[in-house]
N, C-alpha and C. Protein backbone atom coordinates (compact mmCIF):
# COMPACT_ATOMS: atom_id res chain seq x y z
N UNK A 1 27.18 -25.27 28.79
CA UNK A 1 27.50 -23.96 28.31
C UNK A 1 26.78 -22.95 29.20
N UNK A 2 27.41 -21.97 29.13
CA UNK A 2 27.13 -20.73 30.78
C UNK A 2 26.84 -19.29 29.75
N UNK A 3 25.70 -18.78 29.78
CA UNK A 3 25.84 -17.88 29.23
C UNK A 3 25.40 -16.76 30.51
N UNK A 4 26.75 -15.68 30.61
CA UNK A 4 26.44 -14.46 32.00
C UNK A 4 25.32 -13.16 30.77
N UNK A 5 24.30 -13.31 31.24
CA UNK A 5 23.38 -11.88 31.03
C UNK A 5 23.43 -10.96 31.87
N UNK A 6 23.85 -9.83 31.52
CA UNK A 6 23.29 -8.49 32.14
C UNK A 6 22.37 -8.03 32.53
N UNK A 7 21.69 -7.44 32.83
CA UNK A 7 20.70 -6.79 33.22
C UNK A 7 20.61 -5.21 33.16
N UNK A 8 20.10 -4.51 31.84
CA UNK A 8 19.82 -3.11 31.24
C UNK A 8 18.96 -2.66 31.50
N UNK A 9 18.64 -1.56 31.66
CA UNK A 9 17.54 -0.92 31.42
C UNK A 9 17.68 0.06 30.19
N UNK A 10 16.24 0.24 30.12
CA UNK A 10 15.86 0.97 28.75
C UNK A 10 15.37 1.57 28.69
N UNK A 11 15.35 3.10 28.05
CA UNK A 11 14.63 3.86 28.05
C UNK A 11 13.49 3.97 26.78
N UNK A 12 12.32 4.21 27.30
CA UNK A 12 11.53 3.94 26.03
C UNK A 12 11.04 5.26 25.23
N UNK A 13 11.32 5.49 23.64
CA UNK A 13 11.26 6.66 23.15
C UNK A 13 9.62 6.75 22.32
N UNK A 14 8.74 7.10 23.05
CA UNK A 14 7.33 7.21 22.25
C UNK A 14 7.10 8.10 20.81
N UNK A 15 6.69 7.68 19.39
CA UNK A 15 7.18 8.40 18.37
C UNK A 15 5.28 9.00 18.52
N UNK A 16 5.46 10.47 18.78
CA UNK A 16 4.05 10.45 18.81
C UNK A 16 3.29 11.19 17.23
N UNK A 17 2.20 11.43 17.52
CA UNK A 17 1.99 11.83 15.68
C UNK A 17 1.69 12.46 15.72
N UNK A 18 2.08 13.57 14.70
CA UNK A 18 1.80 15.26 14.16
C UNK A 18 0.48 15.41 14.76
N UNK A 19 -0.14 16.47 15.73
CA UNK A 19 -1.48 16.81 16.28
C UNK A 19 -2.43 17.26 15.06
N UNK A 20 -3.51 16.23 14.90
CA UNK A 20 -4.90 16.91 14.00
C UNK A 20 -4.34 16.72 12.63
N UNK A 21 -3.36 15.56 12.65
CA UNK A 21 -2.77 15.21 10.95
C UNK A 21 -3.52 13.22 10.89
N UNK A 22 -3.72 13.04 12.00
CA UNK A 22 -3.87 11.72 12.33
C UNK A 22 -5.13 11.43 11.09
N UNK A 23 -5.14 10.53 10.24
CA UNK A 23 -6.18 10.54 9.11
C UNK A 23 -6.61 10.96 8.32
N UNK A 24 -6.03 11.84 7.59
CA UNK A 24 -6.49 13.13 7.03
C UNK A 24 -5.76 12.61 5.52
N UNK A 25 -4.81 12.11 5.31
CA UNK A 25 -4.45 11.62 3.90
C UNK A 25 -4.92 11.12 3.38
N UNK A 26 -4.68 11.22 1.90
CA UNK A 26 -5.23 10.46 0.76
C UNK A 26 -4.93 8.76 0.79
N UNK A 27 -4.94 7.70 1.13
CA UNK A 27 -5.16 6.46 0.60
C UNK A 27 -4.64 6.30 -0.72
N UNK A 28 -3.16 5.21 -0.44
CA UNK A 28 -3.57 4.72 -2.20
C UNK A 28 -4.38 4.38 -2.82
N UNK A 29 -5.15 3.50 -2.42
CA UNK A 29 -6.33 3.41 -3.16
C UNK A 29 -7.29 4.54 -3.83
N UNK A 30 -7.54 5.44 -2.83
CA UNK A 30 -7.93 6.97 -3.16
C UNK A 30 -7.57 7.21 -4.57
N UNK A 31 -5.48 7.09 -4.14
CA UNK A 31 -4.90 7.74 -4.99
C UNK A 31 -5.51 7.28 -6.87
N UNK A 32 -4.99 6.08 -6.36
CA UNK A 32 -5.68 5.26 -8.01
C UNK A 32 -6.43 5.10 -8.51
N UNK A 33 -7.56 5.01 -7.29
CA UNK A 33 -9.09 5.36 -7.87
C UNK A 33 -8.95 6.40 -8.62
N UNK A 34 -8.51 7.76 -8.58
CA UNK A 34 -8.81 9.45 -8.83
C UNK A 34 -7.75 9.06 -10.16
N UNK A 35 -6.74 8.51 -10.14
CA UNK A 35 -5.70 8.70 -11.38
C UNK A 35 -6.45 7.79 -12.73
N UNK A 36 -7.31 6.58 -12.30
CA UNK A 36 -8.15 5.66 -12.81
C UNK A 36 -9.03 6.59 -13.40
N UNK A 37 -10.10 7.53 -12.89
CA UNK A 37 -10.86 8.24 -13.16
C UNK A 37 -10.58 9.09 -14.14
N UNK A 38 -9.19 9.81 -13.58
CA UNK A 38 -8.70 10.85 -14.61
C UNK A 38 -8.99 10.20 -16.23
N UNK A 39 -7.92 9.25 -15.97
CA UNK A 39 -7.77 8.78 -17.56
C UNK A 39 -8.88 8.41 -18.37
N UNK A 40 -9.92 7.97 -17.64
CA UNK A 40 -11.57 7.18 -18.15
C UNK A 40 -11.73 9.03 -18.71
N UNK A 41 -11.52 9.86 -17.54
CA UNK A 41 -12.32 11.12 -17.73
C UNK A 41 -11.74 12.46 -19.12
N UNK A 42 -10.95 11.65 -19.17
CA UNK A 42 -10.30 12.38 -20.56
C UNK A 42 -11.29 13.00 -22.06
N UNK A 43 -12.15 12.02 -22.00
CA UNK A 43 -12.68 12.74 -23.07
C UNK A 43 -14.48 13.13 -22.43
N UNK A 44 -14.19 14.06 -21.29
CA UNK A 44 -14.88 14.87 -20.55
C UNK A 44 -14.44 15.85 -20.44
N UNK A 45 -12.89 15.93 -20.88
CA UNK A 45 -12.19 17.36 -21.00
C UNK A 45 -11.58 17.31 -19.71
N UNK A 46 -11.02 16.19 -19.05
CA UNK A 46 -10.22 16.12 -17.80
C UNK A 46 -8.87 15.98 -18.45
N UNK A 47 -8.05 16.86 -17.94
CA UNK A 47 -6.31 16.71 -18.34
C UNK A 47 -5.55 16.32 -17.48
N UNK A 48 -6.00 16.88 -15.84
CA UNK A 48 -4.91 16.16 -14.91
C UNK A 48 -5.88 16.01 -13.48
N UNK A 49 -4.85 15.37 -12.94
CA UNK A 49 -5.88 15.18 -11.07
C UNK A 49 -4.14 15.39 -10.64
N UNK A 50 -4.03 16.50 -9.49
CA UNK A 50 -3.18 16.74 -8.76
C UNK A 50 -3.57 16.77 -7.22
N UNK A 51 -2.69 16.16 -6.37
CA UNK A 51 -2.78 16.06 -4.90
C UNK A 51 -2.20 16.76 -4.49
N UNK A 52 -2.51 17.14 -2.90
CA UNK A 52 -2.01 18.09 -2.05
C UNK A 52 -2.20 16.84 -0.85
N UNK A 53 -1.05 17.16 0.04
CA UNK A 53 -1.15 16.24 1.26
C UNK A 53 -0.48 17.37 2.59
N UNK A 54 -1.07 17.55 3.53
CA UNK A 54 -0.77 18.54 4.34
C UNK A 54 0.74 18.41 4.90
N UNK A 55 1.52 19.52 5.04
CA UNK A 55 2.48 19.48 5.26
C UNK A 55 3.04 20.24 6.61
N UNK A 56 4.14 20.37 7.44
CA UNK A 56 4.28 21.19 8.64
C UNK A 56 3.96 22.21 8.29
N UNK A 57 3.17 23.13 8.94
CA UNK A 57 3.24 24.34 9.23
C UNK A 57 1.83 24.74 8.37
N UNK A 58 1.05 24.10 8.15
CA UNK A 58 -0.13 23.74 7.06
C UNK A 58 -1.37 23.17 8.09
N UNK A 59 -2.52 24.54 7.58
CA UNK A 59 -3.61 24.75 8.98
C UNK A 59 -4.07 22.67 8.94
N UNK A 60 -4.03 22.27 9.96
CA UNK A 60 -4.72 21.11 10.43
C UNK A 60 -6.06 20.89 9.90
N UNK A 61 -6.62 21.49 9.93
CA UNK A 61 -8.13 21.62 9.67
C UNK A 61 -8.60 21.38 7.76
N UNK A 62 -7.20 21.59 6.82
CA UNK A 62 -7.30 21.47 5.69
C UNK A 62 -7.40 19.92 5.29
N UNK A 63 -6.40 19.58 5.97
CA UNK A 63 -6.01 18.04 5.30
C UNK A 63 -5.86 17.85 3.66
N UNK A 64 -6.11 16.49 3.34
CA UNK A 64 -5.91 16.08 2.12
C UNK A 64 -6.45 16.86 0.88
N UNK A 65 -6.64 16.80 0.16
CA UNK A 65 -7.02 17.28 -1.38
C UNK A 65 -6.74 16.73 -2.34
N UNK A 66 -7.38 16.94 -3.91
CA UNK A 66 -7.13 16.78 -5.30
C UNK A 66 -7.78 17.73 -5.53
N UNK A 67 -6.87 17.95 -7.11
CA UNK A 67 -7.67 19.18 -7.48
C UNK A 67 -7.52 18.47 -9.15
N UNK A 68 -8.69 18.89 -9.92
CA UNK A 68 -9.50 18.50 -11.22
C UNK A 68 -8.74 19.26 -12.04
N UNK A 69 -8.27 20.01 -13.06
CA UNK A 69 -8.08 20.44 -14.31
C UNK A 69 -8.57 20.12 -15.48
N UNK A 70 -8.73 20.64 -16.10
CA UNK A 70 -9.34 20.67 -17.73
C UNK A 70 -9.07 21.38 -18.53
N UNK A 71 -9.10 20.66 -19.85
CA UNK A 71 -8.29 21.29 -21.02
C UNK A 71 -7.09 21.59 -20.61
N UNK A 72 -7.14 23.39 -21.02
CA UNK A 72 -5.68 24.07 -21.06
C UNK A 72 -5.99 25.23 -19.94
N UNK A 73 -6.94 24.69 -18.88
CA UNK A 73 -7.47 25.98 -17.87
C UNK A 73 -6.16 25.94 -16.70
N UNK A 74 -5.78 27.47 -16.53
CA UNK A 74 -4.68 26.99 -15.42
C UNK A 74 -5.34 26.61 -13.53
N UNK A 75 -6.21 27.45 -13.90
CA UNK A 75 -7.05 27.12 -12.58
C UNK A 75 -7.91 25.84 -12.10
N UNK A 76 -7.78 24.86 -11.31
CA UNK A 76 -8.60 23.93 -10.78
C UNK A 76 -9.82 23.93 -11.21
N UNK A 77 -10.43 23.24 -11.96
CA UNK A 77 -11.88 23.07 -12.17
C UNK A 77 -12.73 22.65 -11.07
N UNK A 78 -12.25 21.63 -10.16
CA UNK A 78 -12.97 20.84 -9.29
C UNK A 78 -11.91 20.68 -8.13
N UNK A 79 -12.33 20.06 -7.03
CA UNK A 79 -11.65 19.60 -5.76
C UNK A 79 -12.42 18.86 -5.03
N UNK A 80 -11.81 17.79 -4.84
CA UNK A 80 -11.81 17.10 -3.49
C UNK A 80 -11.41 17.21 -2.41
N UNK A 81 -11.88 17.02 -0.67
CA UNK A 81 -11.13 17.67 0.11
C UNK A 81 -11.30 15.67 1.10
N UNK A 82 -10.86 15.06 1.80
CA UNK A 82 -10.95 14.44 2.61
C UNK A 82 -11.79 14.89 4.32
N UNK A 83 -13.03 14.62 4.19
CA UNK A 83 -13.67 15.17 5.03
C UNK A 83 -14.21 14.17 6.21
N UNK A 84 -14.22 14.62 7.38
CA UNK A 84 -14.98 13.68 8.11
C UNK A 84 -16.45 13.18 7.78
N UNK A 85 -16.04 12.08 7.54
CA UNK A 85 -17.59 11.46 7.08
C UNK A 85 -18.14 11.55 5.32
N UNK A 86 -16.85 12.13 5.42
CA UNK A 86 -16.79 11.78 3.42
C UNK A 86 -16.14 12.48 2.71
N UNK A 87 -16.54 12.66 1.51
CA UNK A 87 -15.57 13.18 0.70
C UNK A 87 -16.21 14.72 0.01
N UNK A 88 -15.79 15.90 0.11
CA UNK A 88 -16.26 17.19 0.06
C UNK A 88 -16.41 17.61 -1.92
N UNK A 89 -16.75 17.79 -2.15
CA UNK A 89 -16.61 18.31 -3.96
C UNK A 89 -16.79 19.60 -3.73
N UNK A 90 -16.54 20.25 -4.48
CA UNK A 90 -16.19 22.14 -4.59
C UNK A 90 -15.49 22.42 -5.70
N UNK A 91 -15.91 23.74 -6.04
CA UNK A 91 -15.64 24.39 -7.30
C UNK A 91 -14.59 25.58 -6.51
N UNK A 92 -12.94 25.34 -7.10
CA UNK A 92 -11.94 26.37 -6.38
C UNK A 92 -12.34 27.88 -7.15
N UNK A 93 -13.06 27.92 -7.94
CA UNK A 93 -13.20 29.11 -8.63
C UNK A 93 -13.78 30.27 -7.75
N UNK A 94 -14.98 29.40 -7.12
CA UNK A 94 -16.39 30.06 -6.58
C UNK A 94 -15.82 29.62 -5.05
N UNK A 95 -15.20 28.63 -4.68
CA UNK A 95 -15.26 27.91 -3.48
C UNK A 95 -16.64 27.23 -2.95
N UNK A 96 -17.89 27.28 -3.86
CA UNK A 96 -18.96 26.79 -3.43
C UNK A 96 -18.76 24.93 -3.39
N UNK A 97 -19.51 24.93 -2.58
CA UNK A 97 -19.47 23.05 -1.98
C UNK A 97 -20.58 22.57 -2.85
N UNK A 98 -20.03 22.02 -3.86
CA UNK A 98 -21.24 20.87 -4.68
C UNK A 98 -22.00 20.15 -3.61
N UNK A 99 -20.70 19.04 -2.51
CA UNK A 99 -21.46 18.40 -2.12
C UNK A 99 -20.95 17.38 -1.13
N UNK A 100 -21.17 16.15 -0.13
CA UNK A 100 -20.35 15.91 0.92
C UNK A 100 -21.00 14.15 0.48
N UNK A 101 -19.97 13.59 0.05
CA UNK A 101 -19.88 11.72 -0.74
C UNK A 101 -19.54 11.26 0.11
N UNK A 102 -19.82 9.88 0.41
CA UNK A 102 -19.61 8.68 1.35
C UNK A 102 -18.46 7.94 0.64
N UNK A 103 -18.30 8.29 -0.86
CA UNK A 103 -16.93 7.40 -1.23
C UNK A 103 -15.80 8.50 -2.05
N UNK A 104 -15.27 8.00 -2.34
CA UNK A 104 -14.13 8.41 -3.54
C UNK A 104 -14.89 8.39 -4.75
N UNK A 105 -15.48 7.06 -4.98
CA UNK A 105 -15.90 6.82 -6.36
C UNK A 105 -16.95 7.44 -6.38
N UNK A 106 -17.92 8.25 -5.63
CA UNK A 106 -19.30 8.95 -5.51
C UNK A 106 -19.23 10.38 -5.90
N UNK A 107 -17.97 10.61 -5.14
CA UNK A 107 -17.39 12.19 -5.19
C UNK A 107 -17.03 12.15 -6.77
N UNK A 108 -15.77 11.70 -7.20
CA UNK A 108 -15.73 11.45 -8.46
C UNK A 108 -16.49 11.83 -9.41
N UNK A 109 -17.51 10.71 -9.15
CA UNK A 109 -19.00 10.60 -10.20
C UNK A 109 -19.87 12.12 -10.03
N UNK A 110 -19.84 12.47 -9.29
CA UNK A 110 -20.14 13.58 -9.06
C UNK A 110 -20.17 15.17 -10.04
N UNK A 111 -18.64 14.86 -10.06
CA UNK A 111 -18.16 15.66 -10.74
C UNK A 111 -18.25 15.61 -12.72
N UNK A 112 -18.57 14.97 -12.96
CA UNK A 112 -19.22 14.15 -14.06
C UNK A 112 -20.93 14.25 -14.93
N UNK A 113 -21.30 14.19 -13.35
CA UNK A 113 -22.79 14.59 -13.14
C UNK A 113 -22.99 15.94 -13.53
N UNK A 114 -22.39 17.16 -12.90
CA UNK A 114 -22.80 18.15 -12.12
C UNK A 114 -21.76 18.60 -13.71
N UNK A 115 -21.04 18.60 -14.69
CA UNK A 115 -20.51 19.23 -15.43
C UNK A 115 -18.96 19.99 -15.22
């Protein structure tokens, strides 16, 4: 049996990645850790954990987030930000920085701690 091959060439299409987005998302794990937390954190007066994940046209430099709620407050109680070298806690009210965690589960606890 004779099989005739061709000989193609190809052009190769490089898919490159959004500039200064490279790492900056939340992790499922993240994710479930924080949704895990929520629910434990319920009778701390936690009602929801909402994410933000950066989107086009969305400064680079922000990246990932969650943001804390409580009770019936419409404003963010707490935030997480995905930071180099850890995980950021902050109050969106004040914008002051509680504090800069080596984990998810530290940052978290944190927030717990600190009221």
């Amino acid at each position: 049996m004779h099989c005739d091959v061709e000989s193609h060439s190809a052009t190769i299409l490089p898919f490159a990645r959004r500039p200064g987005w490279h790492g900056v998302g939340l992790t499922v794990h993240e994710r479930i850790q924080a949704m895990r937390w929520s629910d434990a954190a319920r009778s701390h007066g936690v009602r929801m954990v909402q994410f933000h994940e950066p989107e086009p046209g969305d400064d680079p430099m922000v990246g990932a987030f969650l943001l804390v709620y409580r009770g019936e407050e419409l404003w963010a109680a707490w935030g997480i930000a995905r930071r180099t070298g850890g995980y950021e806690v902050w109050r969106p009210s004040s914008g002051a920085t509680v504090g800069l965690f080596d984990s998810m589960g530290r940052a978290l606890a944190a927030i717990l701690e600190v009221g």
